[in-house]
C-alpha atoms as a PDB file:
ATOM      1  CA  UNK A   1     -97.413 -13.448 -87.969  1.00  0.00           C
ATOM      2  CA  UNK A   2     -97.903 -15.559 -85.499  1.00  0.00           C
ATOM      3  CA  UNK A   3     -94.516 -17.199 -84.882  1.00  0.00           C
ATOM      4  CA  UNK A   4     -91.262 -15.196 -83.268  1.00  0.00           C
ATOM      5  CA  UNK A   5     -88.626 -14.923 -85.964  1.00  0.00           C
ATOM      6  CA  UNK A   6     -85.290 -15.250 -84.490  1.00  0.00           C
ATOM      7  CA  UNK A   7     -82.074 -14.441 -86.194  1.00  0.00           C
ATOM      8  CA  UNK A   8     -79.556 -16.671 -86.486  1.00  0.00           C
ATOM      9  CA  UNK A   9     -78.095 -16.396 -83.333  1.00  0.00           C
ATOM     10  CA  UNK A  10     -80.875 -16.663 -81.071  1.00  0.00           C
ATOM     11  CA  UNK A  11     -82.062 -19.960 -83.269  1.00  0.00           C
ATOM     12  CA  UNK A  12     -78.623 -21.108 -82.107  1.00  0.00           C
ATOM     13  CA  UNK A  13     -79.544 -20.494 -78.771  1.00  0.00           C
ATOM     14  CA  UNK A  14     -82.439 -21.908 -79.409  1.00  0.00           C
ATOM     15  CA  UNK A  15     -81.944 -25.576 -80.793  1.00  0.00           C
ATOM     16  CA  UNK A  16     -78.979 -25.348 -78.347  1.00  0.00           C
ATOM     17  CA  UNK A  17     -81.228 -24.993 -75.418  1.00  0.00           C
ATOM     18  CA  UNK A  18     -83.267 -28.188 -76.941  1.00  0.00           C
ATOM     19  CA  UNK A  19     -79.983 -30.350 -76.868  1.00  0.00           C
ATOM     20  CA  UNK A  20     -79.272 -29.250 -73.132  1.00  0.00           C
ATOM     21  CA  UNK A  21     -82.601 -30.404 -72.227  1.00  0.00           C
ATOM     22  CA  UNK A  22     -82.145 -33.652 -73.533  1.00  0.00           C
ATOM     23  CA  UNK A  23     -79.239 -33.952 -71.679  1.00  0.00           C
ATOM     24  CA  UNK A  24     -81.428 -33.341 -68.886  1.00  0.00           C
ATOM     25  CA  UNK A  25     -84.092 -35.937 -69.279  1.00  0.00           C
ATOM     26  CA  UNK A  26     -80.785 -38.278 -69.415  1.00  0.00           C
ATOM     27  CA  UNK A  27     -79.175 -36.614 -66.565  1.00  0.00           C
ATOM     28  CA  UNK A  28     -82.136 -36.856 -64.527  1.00  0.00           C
ATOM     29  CA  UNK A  29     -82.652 -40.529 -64.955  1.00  0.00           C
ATOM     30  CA  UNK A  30     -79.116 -41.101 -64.003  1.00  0.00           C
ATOM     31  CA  UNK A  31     -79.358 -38.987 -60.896  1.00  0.00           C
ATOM     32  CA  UNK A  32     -82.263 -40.955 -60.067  1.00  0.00           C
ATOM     33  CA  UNK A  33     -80.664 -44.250 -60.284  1.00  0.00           C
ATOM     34  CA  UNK A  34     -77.687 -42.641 -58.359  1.00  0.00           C
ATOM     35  CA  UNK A  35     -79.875 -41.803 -55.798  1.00  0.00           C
ATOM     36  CA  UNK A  36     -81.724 -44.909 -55.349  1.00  0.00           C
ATOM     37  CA  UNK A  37     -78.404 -47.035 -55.496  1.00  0.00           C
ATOM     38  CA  UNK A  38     -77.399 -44.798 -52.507  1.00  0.00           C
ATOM     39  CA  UNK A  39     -80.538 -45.172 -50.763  1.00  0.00           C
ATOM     40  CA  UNK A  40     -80.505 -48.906 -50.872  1.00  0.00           C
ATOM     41  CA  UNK A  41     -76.744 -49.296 -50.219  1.00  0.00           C
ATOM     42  CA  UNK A  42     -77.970 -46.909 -46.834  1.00  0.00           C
ATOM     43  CA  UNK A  43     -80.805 -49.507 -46.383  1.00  0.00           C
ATOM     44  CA  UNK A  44     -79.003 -52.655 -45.911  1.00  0.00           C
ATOM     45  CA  UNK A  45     -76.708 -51.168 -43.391  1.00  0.00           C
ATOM     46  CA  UNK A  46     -79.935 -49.036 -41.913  1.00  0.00           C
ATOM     47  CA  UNK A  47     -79.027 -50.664 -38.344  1.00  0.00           C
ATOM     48  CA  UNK A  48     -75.590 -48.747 -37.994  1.00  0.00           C
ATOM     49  CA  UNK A  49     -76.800 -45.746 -39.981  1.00  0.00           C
ATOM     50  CA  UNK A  50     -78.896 -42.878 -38.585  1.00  0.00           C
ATOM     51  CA  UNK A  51     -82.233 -41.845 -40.551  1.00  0.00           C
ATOM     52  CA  UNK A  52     -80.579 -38.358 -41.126  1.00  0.00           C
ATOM     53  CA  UNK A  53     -77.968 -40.133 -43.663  1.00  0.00           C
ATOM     54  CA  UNK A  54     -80.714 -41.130 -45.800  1.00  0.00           C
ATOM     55  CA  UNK A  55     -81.802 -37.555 -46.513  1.00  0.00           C
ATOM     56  CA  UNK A  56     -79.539 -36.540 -49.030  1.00  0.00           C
ATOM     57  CA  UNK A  57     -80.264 -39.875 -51.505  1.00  0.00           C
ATOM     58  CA  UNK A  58     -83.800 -38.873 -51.047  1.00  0.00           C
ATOM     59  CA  UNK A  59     -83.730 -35.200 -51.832  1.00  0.00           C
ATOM     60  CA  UNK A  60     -81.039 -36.426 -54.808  1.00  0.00           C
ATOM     61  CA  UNK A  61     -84.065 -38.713 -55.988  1.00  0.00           C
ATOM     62  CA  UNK A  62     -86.268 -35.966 -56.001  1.00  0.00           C
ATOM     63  CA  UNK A  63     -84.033 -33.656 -58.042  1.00  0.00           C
ATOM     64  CA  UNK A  64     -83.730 -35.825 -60.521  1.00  0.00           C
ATOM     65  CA  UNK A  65     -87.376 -36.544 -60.558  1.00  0.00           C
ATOM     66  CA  UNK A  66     -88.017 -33.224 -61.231  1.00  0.00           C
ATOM     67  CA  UNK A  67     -85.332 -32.331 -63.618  1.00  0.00           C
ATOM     68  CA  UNK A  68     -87.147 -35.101 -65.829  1.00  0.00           C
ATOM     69  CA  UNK A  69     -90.082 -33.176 -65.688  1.00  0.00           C
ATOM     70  CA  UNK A  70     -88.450 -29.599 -65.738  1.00  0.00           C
ATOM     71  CA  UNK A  71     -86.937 -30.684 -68.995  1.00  0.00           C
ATOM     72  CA  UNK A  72     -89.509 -31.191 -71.102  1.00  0.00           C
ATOM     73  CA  UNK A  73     -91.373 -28.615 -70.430  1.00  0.00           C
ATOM     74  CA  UNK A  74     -87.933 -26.663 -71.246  1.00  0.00           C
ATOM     75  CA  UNK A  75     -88.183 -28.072 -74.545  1.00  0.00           C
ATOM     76  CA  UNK A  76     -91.336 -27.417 -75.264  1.00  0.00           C
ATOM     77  CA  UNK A  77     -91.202 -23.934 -73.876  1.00  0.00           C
ATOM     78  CA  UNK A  78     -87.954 -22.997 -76.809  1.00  0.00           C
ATOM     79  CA  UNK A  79     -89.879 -24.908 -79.847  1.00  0.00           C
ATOM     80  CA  UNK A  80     -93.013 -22.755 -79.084  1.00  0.00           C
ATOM     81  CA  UNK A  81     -90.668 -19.901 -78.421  1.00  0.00           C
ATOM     82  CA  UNK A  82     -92.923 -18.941 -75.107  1.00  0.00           C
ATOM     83  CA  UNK A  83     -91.363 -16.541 -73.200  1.00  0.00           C
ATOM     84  CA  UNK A  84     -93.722 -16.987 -70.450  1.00  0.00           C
ATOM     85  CA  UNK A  85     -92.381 -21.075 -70.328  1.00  0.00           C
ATOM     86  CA  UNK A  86     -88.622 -20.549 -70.660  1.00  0.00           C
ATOM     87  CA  UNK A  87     -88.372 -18.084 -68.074  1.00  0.00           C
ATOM     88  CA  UNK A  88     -90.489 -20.282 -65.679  1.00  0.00           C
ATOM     89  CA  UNK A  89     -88.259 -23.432 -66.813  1.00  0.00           C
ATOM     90  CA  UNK A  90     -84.961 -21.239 -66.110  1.00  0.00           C
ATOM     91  CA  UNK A  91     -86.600 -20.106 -62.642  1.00  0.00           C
ATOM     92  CA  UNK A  92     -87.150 -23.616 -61.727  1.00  0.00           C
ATOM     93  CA  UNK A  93     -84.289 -24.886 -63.045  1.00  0.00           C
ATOM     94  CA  UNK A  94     -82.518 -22.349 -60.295  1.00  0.00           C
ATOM     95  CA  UNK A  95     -84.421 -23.722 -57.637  1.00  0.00           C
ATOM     96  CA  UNK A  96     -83.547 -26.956 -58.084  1.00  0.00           C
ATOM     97  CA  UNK A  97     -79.933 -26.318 -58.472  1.00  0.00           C
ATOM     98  CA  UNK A  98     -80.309 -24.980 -54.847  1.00  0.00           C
ATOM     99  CA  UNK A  99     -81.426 -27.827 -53.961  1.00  0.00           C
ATOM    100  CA  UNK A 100     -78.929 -30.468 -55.712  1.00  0.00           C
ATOM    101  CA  UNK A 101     -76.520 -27.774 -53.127  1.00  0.00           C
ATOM    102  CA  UNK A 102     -78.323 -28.132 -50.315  1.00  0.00           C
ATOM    103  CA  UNK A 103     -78.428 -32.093 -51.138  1.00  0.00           C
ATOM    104  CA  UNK A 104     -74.306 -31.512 -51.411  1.00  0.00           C
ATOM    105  CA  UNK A 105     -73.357 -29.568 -48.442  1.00  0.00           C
ATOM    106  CA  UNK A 106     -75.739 -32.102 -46.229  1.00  0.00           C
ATOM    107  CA  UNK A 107     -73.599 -35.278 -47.481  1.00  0.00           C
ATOM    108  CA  UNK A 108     -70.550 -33.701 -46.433  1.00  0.00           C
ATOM    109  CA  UNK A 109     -71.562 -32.183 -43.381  1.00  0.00           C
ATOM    110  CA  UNK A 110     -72.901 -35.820 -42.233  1.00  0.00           C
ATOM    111  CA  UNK A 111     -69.600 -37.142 -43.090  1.00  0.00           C
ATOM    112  CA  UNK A 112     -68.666 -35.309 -39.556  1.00  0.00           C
ATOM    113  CA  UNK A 113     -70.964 -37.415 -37.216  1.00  0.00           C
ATOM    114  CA  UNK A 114     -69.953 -40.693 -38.914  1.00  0.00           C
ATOM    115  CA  UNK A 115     -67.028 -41.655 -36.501  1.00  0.00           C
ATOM    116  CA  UNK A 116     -69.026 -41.309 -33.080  1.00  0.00           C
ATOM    117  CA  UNK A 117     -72.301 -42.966 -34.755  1.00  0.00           C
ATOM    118  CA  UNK A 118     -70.598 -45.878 -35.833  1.00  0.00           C
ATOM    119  CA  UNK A 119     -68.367 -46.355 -32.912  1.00  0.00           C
ATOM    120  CA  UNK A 120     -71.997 -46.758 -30.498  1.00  0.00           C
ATOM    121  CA  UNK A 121     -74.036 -48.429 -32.788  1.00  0.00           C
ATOM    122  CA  UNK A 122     -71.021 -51.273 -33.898  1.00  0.00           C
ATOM    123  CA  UNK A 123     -70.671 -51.592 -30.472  1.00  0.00           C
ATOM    124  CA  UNK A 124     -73.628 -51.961 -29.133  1.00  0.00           C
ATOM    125  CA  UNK A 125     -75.142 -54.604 -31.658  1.00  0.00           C
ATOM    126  CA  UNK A 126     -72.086 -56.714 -31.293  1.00  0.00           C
ATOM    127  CA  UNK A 127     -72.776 -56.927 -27.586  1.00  0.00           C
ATOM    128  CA  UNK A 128     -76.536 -57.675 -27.921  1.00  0.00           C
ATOM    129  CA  UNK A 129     -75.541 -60.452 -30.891  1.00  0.00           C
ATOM    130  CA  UNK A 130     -75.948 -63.182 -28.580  1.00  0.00           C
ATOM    131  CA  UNK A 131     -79.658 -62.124 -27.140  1.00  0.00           C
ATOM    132  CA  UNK A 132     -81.242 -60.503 -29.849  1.00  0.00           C
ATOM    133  CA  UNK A 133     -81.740 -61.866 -33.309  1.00  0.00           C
ATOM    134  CA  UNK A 134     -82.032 -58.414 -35.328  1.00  0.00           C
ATOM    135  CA  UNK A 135     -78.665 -57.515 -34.511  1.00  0.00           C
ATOM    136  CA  UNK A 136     -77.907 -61.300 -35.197  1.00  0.00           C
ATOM    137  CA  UNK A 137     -78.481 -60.336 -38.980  1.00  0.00           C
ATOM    138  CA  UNK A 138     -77.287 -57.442 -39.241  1.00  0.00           C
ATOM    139  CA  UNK A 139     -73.996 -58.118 -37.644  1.00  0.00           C
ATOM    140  CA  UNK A 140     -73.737 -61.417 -39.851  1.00  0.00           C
ATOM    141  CA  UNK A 141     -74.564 -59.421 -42.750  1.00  0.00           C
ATOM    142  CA  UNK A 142     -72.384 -56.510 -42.161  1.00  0.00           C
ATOM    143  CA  UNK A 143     -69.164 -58.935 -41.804  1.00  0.00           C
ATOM    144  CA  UNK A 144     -70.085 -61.121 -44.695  1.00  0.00           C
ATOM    145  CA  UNK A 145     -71.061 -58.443 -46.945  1.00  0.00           C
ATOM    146  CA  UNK A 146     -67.880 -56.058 -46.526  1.00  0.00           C
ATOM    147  CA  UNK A 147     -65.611 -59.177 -45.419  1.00  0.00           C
ATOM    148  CA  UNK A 148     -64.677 -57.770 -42.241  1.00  0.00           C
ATOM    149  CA  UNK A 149     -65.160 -59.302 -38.745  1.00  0.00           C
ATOM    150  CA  UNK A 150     -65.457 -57.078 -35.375  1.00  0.00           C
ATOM    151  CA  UNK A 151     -64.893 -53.685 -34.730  1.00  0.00           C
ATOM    152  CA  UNK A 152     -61.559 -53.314 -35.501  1.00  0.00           C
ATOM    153  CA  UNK A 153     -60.673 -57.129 -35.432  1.00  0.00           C
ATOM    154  CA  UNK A 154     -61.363 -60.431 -34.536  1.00  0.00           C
ATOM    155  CA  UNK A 155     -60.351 -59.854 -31.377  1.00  0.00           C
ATOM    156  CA  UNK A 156     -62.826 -57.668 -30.514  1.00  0.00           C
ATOM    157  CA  UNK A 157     -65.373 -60.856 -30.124  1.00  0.00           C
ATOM    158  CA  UNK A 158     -63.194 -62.004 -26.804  1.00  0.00           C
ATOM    159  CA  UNK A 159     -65.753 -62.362 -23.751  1.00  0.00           C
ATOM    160  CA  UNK A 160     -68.793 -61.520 -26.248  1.00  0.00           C
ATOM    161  CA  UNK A 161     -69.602 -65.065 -27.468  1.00  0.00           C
ATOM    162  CA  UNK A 162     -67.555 -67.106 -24.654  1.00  0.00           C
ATOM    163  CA  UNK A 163     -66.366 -65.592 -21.576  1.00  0.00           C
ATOM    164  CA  UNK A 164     -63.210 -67.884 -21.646  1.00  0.00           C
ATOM    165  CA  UNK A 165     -62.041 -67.782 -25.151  1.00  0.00           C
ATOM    166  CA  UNK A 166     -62.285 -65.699 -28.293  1.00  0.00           C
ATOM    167  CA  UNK A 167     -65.480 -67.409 -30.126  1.00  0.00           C
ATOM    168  CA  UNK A 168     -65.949 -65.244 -33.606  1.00  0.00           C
ATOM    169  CA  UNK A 169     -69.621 -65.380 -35.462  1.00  0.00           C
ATOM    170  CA  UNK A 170     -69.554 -67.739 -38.638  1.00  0.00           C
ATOM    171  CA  UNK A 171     -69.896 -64.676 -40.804  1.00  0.00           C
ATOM    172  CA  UNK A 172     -66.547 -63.865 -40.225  1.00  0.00           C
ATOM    173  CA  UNK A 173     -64.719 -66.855 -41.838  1.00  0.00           C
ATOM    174  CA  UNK A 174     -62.505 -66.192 -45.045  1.00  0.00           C
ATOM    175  CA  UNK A 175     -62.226 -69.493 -45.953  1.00  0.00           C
ATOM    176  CA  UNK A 176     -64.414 -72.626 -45.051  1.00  0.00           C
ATOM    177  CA  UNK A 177     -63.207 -76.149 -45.267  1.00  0.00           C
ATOM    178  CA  UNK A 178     -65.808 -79.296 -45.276  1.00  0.00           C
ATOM    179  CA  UNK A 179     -64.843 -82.200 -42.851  1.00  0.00           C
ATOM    180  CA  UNK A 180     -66.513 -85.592 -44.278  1.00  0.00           C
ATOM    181  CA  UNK A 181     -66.610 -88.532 -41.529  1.00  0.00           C
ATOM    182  CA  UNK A 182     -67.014 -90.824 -44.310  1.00  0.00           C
ATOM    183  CA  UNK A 183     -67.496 -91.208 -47.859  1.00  0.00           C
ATOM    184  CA  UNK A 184     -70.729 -89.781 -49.293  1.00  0.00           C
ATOM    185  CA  UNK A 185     -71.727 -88.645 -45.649  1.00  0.00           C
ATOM    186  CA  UNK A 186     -72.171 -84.492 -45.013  1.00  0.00           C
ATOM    187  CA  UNK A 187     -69.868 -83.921 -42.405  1.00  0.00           C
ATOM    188  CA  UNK A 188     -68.853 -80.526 -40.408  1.00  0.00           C
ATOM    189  CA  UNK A 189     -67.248 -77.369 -41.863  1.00  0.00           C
ATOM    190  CA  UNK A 190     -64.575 -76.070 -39.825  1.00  0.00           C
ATOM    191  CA  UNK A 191     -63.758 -72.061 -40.993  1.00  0.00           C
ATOM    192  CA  UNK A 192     -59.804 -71.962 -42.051  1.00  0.00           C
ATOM    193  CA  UNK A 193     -59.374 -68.093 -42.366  1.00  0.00           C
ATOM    194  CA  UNK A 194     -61.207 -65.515 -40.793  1.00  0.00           C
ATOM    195  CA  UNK A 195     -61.350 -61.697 -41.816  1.00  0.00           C
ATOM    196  CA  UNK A 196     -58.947 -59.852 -40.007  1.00  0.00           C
ATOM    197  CA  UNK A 197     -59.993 -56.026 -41.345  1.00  0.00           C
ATOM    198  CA  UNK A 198     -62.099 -54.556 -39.064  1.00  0.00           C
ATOM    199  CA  UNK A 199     -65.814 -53.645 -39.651  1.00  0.00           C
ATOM    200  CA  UNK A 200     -65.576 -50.190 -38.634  1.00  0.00           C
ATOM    201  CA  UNK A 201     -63.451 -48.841 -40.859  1.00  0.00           C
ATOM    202  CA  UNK A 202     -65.277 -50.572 -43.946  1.00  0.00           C
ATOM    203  CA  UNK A 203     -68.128 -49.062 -42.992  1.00  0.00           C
ATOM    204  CA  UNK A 204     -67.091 -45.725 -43.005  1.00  0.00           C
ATOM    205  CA  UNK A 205     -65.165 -45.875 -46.158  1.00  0.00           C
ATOM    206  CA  UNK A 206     -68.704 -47.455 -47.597  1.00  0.00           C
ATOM    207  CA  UNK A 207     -70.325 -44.386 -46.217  1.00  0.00           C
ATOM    208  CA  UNK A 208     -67.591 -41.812 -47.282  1.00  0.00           C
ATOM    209  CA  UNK A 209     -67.360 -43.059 -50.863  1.00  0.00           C
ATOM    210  CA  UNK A 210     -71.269 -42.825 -51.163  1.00  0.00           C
ATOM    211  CA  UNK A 211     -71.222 -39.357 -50.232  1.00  0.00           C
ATOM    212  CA  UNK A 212     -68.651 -38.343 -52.698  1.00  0.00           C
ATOM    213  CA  UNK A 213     -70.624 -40.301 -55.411  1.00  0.00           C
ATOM    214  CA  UNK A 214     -74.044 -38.197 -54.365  1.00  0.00           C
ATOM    215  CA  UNK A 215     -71.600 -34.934 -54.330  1.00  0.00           C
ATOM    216  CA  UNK A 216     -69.870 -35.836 -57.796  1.00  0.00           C
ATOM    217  CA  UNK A 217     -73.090 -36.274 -58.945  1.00  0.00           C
ATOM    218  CA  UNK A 218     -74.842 -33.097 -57.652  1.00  0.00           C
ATOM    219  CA  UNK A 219     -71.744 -30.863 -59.089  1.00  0.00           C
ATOM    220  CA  UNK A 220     -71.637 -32.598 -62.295  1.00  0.00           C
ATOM    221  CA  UNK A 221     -75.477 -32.047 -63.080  1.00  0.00           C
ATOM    222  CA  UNK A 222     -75.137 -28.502 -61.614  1.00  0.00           C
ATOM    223  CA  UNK A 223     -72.122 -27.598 -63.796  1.00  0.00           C
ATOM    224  CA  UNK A 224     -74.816 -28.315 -66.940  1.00  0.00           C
ATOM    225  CA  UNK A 225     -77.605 -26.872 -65.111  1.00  0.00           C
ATOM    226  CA  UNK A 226     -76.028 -23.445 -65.182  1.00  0.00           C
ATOM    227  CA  UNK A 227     -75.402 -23.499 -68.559  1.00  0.00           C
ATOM    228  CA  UNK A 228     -78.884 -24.507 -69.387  1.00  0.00           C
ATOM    229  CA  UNK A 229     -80.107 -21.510 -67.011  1.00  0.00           C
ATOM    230  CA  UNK A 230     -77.608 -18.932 -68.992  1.00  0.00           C
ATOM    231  CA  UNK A 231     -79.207 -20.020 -72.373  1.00  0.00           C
ATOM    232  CA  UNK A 232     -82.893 -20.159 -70.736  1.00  0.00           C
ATOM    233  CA  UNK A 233     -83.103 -16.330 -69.838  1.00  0.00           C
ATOM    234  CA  UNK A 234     -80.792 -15.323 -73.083  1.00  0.00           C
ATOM    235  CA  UNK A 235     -83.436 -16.874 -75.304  1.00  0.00           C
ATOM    236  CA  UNK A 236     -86.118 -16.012 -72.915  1.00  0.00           C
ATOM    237  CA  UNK A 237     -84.999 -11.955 -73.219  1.00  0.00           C
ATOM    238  CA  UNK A 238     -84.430 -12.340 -76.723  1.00  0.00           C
ATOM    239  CA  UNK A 239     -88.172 -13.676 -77.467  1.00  0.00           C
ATOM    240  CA  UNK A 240     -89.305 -10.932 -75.324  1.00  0.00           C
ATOM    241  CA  UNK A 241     -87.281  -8.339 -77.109  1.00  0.00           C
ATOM    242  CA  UNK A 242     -88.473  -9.974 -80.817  1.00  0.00           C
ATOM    243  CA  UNK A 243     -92.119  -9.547 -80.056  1.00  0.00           C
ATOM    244  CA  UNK A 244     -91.841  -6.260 -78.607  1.00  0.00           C
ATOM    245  CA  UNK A 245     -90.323  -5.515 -81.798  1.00  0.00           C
ATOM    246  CA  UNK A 246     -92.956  -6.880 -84.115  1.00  0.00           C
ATOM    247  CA  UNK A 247     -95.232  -4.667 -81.467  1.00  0.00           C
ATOM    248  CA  UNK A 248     -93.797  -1.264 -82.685  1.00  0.00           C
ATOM    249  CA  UNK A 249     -93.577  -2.156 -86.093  1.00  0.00           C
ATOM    250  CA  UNK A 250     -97.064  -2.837 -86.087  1.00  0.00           C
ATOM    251  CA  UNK A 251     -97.559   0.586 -84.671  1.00  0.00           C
ATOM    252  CA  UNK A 252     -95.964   2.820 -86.150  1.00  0.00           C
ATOM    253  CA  UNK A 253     -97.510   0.939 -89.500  1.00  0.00           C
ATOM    254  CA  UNK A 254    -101.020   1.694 -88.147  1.00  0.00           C
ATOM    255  CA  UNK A 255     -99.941   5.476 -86.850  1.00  0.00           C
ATOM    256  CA  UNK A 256     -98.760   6.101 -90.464  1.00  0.00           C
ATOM    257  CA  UNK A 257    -101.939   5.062 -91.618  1.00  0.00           C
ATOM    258  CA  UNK A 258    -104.079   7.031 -89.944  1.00  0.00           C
ATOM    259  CA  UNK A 259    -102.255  10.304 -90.579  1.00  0.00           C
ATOM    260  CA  UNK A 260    -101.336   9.634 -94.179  1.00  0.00           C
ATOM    261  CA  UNK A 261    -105.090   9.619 -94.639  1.00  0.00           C
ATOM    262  CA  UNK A 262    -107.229  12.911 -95.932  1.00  0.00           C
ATOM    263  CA  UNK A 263    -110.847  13.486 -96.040  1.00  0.00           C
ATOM    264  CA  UNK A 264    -112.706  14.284 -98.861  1.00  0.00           C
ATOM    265  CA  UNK A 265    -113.662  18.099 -98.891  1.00  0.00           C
ATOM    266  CA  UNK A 266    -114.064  21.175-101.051  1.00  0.00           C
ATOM    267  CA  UNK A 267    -110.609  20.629-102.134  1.00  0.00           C
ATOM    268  CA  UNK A 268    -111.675  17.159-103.858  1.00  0.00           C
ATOM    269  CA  UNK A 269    -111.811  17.542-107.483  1.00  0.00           C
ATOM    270  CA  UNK A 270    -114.960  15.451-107.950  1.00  0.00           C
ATOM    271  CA  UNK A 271    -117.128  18.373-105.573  1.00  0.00           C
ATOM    272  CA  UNK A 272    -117.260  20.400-108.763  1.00  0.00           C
ATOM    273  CA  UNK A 273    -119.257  18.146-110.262  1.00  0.00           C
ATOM    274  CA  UNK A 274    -123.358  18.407-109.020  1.00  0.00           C
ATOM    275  CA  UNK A 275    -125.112  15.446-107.275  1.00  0.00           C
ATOM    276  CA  UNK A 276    -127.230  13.752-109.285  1.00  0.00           C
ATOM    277  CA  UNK A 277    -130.112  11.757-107.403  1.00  0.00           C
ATOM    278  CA  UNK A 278    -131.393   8.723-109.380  1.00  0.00           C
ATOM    279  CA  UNK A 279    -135.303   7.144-108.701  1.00  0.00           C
ATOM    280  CA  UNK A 280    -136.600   3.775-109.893  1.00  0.00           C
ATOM    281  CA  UNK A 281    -138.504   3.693-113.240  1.00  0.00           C
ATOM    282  CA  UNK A 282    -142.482   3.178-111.413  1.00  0.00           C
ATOM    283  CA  UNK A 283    -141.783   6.267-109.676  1.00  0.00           C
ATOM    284  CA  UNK A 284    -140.650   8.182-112.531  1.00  0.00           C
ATOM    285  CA  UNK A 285    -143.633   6.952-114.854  1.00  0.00           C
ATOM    286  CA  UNK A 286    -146.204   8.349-112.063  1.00  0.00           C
ATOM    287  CA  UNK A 287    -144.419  11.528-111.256  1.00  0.00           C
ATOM    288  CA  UNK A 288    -145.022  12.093-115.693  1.00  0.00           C
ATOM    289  CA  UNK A 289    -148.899  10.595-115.236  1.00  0.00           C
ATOM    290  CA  UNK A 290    -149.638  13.355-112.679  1.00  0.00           C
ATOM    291  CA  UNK A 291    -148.150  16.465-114.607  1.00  0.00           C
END
């Protein structure tokens, strides 16, 4: 027979494992998407960031790149009831559950280093706004895009722009208001409201609530993972211990066989009996002719 038959219990198992793996493929894609929404939201503030930080959305894209994969060759491996391909899926499936860890305990740990980095590198680019155009942008785009202006106010700009007055970016106005000279003319806009939360501690909270997003996301996949693992090397045992199973059987049905089998011998009723040899008819006409 070529197929395993499972009991009930292990076909349980079975179709159960199939469901978790679905849940995988899904999971996967949405750890994906997770990971590249990180990675771009790391991106755009790449100037004030440190390449390190974008490690963990990275390795989180890979995870989930290969759960997708992992997963259907999970499912295949308990429809075809291959013991050789659900014990390889579970054994992967560990490894990358280390690794959705490792992706984990790296967010947090870089959650450490996030004060000093961002107190030099907010600094530093708002004091090289005025001479250097890439920190132009991203300063402008930093204070537009969380709505936050200076390092820990607008104040912070004094002597920066203008030595003899506080002079704040246009990217840190609230609330513009268009002047018109004249009727149908474009005048000047004159900014009526600037943002007075500062950029640093945006940024951080940005950063912070990224991690726990990546580290919410790593658990909550893991928490399933383990569960599919469990169910993996149950079914993958329980093939195993099926076809060695069917093995004896087949066995001991052969062994029984062979020794429930007698020769034929003096004891045979039929040896009584004499032999008798038969010819074909030309012979026997010729063998007559000659006598």
């Amino acid at each position: 027979m070529a197929a395993t038959h499972l009991d009930l219990g292990l076909r349980c198992i079975k179709y159960l494992l199939c469901a978790v793996n679905s849940l995988f493929v899904l999971t996967g894609a949405m750890i994906v998407s997770v990971g590249t929404t990180i990675y771009a939201v790391y991106d755009d503030f790449s100037h004030f960031l440190d390449s390190s930080y974008f490690s963990p959305a990275t390795l989180l894209i890979v995870v989930g790149a290969l759960i997708f994969i992992i997963a259907l060759c999970g499912c295949y491996g308990a429809l075809k009831e291959s013991t050789c391909i659900v014990l390889v899926f579970a054994a992967s499936l560990s490894v990358v559950l280390l690794l959705e860890f490792s992706a984990a305990v790296a967010s947090y740990a870089l959650q450490d280093n996030i004060i000093s980095l961002l107190d030099e590198r907010i600094n530093y680019t708002m004091h090289a706004y005025k001479t250097n155009s890439e920190a132009r942008i991203a300063v402008d785009f930093l204070q537009s895009r969380l709505h936050c202006c200076g390092y820990n106010g607008p104040s912070d700009w004094s002597g920066i722009l203008s030595e003899d007055k506080i002079e704040v970016p246009p990217s840190c106005c609230d609330n513009w208001y268009s002047l018109r000279a004249n009727v149908g003319e474009l005048g000047s806009n004159e900014c009526l409201q600037f943002y007075q939360g500062g950029c640093y501690h945006s940024l951080v909270l940005l950063v912070n609530r990224s991690s726990l997003y990546l580290i919410a996301g790593a658990m909550m996949i893991g928490i399933i993972q383990v569960a599919g693992i469990m169910f993996a090397f149950t079914l993958g045992q329980a093939i195993r211990r099926q076809k060695t199973e069917r093995e004896r059987r087949r066995w001991q049905l052969r062994e029984s066989l062979l020794s429930d089998y007698q020769p034929l011998g003096k004891n045979d009723p039929f040896s009584a009996f004499p032999v008798v040899y038969m010819t074909n008819d030309a012979n026997f006409k010729d063998a007559a002719a000659v006598n």
